[in-house]
Protein backbone atom coordinates (compact mmCIF):
# COMPACT_ATOMS: atom_id res chain seq x y z
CA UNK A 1 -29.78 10.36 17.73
CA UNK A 2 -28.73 8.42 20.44
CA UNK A 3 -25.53 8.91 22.89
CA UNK A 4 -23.90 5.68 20.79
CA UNK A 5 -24.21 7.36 17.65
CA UNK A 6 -23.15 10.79 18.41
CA UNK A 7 -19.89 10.07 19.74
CA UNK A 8 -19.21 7.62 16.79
CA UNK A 9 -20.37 10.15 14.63
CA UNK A 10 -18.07 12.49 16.68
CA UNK A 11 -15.31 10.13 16.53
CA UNK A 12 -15.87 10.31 12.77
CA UNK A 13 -15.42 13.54 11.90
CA UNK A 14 -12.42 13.97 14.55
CA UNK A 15 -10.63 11.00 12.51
CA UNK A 16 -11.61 13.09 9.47
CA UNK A 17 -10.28 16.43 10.51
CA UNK A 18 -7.20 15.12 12.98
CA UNK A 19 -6.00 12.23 12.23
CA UNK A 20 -4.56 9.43 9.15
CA UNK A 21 -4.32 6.34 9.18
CA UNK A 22 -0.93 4.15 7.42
CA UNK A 23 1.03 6.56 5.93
CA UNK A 24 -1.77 9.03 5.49
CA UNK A 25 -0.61 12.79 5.93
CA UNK A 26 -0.66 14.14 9.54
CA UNK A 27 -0.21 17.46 8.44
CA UNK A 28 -2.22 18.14 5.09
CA UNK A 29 -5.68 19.17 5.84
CA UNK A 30 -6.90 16.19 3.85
CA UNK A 31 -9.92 14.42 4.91
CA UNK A 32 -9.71 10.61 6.02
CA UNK A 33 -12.50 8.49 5.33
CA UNK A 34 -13.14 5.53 6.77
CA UNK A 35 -16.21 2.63 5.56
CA UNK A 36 -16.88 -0.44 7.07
CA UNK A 37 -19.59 -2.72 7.93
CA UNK A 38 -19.59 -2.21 11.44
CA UNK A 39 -18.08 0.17 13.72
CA UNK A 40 -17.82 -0.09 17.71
CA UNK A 41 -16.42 3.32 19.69
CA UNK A 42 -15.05 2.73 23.15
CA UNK A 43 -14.45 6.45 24.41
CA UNK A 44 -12.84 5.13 27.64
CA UNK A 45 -10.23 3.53 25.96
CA UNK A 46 -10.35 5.92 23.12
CA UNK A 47 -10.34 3.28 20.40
CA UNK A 48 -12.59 2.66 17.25
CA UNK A 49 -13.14 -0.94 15.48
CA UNK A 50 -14.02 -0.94 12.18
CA UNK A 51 -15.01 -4.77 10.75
CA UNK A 52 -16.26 -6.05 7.63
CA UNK A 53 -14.51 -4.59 4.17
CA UNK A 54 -12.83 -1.74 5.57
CA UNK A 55 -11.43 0.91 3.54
CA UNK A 56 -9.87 4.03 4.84
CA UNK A 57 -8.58 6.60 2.35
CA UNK A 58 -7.05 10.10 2.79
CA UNK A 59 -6.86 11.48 -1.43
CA UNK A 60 -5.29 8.29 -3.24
CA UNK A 61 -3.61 6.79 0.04
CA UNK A 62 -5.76 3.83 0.81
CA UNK A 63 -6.20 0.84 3.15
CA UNK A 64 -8.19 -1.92 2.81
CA UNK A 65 -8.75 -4.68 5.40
CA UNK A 66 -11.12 -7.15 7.45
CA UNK A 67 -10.73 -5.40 10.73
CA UNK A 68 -9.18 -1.79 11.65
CA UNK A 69 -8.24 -0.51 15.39
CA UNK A 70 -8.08 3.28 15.88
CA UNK A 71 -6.56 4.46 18.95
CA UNK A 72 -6.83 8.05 19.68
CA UNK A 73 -5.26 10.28 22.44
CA UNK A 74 -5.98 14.13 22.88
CA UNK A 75 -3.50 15.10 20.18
CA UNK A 76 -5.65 12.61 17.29
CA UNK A 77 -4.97 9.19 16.04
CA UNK A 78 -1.54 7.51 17.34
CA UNK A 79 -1.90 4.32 16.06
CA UNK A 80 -4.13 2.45 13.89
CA UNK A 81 -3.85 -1.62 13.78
CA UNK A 82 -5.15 -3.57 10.60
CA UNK A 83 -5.91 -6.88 9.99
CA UNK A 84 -6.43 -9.11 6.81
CA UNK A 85 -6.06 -12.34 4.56
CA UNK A 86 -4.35 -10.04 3.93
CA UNK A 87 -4.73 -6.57 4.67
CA UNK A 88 -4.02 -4.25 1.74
CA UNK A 89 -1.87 -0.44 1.65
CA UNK A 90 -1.54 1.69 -1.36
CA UNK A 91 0.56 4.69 -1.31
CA UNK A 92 0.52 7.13 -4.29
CA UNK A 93 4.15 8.60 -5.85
CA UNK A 94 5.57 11.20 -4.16
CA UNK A 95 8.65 13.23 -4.29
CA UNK A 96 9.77 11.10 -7.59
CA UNK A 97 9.32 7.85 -5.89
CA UNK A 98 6.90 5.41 -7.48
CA UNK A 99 3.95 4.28 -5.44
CA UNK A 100 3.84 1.66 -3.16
CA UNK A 101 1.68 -1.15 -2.84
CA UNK A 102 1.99 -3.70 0.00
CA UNK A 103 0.53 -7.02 1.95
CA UNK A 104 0.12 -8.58 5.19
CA UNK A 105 -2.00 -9.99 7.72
CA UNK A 106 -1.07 -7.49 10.14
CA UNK A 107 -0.02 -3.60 9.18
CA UNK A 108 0.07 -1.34 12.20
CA UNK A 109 1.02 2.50 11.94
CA UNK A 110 2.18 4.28 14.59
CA UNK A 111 2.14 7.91 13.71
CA UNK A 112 4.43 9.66 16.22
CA UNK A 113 7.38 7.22 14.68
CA UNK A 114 5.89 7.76 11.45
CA UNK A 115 6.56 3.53 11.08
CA UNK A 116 4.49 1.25 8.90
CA UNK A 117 5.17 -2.03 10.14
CA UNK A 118 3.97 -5.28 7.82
CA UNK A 119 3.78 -8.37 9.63
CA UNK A 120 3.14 -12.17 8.36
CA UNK A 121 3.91 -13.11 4.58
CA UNK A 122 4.70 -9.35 4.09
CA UNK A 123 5.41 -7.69 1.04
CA UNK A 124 6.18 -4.30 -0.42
CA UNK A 125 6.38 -3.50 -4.37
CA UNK A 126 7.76 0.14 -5.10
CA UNK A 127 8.65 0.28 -8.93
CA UNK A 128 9.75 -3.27 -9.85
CA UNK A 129 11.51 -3.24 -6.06
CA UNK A 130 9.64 -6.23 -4.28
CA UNK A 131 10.83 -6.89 -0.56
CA UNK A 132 9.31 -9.74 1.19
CA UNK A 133 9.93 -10.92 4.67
CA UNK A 134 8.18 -12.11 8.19
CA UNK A 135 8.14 -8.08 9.19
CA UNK A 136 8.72 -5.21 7.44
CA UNK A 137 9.58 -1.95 8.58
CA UNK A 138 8.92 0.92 6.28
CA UNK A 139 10.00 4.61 7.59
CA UNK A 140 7.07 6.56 6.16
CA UNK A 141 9.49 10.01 6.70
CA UNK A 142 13.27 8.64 5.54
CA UNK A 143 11.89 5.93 3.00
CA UNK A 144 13.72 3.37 4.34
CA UNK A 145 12.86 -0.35 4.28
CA UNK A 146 13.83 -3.12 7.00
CA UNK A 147 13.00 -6.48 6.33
CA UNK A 148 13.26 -9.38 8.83
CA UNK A 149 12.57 -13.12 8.55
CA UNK A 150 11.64 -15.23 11.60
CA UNK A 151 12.93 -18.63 11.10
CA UNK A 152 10.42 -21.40 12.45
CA UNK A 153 7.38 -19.38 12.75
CA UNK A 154 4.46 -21.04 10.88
CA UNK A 155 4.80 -19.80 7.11
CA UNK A 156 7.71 -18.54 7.50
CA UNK A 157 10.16 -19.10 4.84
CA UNK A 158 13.42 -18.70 7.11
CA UNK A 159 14.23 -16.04 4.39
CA UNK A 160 14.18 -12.44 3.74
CA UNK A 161 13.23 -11.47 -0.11
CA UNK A 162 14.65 -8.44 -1.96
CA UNK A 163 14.42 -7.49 -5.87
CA UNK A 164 16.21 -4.49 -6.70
CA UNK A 165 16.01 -3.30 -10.14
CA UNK A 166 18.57 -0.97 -11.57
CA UNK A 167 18.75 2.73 -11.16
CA UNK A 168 19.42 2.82 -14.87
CA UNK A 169 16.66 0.64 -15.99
CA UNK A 170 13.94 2.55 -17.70
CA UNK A 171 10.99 1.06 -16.26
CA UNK A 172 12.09 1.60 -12.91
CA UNK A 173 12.16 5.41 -13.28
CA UNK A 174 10.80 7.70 -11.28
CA UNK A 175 7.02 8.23 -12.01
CA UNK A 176 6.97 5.11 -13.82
CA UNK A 177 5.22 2.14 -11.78
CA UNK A 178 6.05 -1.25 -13.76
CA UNK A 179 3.81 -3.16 -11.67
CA UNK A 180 0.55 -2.05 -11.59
CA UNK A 181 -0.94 -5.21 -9.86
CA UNK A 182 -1.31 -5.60 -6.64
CA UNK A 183 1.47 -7.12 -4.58
């Protein structure tokens, strides 16, 4: 095996064992798996490129995209940068929230501020709740949503988007997903 492919195979299982990607649990043991055409390790800059019908998945947390950046530190992954036409994140129910399903060009995590950030023609579909702006914000640890629009930026719609259904509407209870498309 040569040098190249042991330390992306080492790279690999480290990513595996240490780190998620999106919203993927830090702190659960899980696996992460990650599939791509092509991968390129840089262990200078500590960084991994995954191109070509990327998937990464940690249990039924998954993202799908054309191109995925892993940056690593000593302490695991710290930020992973996706990119797509658009890129694609599913987040299973939890705690009595529906799942989530989202889209953008651009999602970045950054997993010390536990953010999700969706950027360009973003949207994010929780239970009949559809937010669409420019940039999203989504707080992976307090559930909270910030949408922002960015007036005059190509396809931009000058607008931030929110449905909110009705805490007293059946189909929007928790457990329930009434949209089982994707966003």
């Amino acid at each position: 095996m040569t040098e190249w492919r042991k330390r992306l195979a080492g790279l690999a299982l480290s990513v595996l064992v240490t780190g998620p990607a999106a919203a993927f649990d830090l702190n659960s043991g899980e696996p992460i798996a990650v599939s791509a055409d092509h991968a390129r390790l840089d262990d200078a800059k500590g960084t991994a490129t995954y191109t070509g019908d990327v998937i990464v998945t940690q249990k039924q947390t998954k993202l799908t995209a054309d191109r995925v950046v892993l940056y690593r530190d000593q302490s695991g992954v710290r930020r992973i940068e996706a990119f797509g036409k658009p890129a694609h994140y599913q987040q299973p129910a939890t705690d009595g929230e529906g799942e989530i399903r989202a889209r953008a060009m651009n999602i970045t995590y950054a997993a010390r501020n536990n953010a999700l950030i969706f950027e360009q023609e973003a949207v994010i579909n929780q239970q009949g709740n559809v937010f669409k702006g420019d940039r999203i914000l989504y707080d992976t640890k307090a559930r909270v949503v910030t949408a922002e629009s960015k007036p005059g930026e190509k396809n931009s719609t000058g607008r931030v988007e929110m449905l909110i259904q009705p805490r007293n509407n059946p189909q929007s209870t928790p457990g329930k997903d009434r949209n089982r498309t994707s966003p």
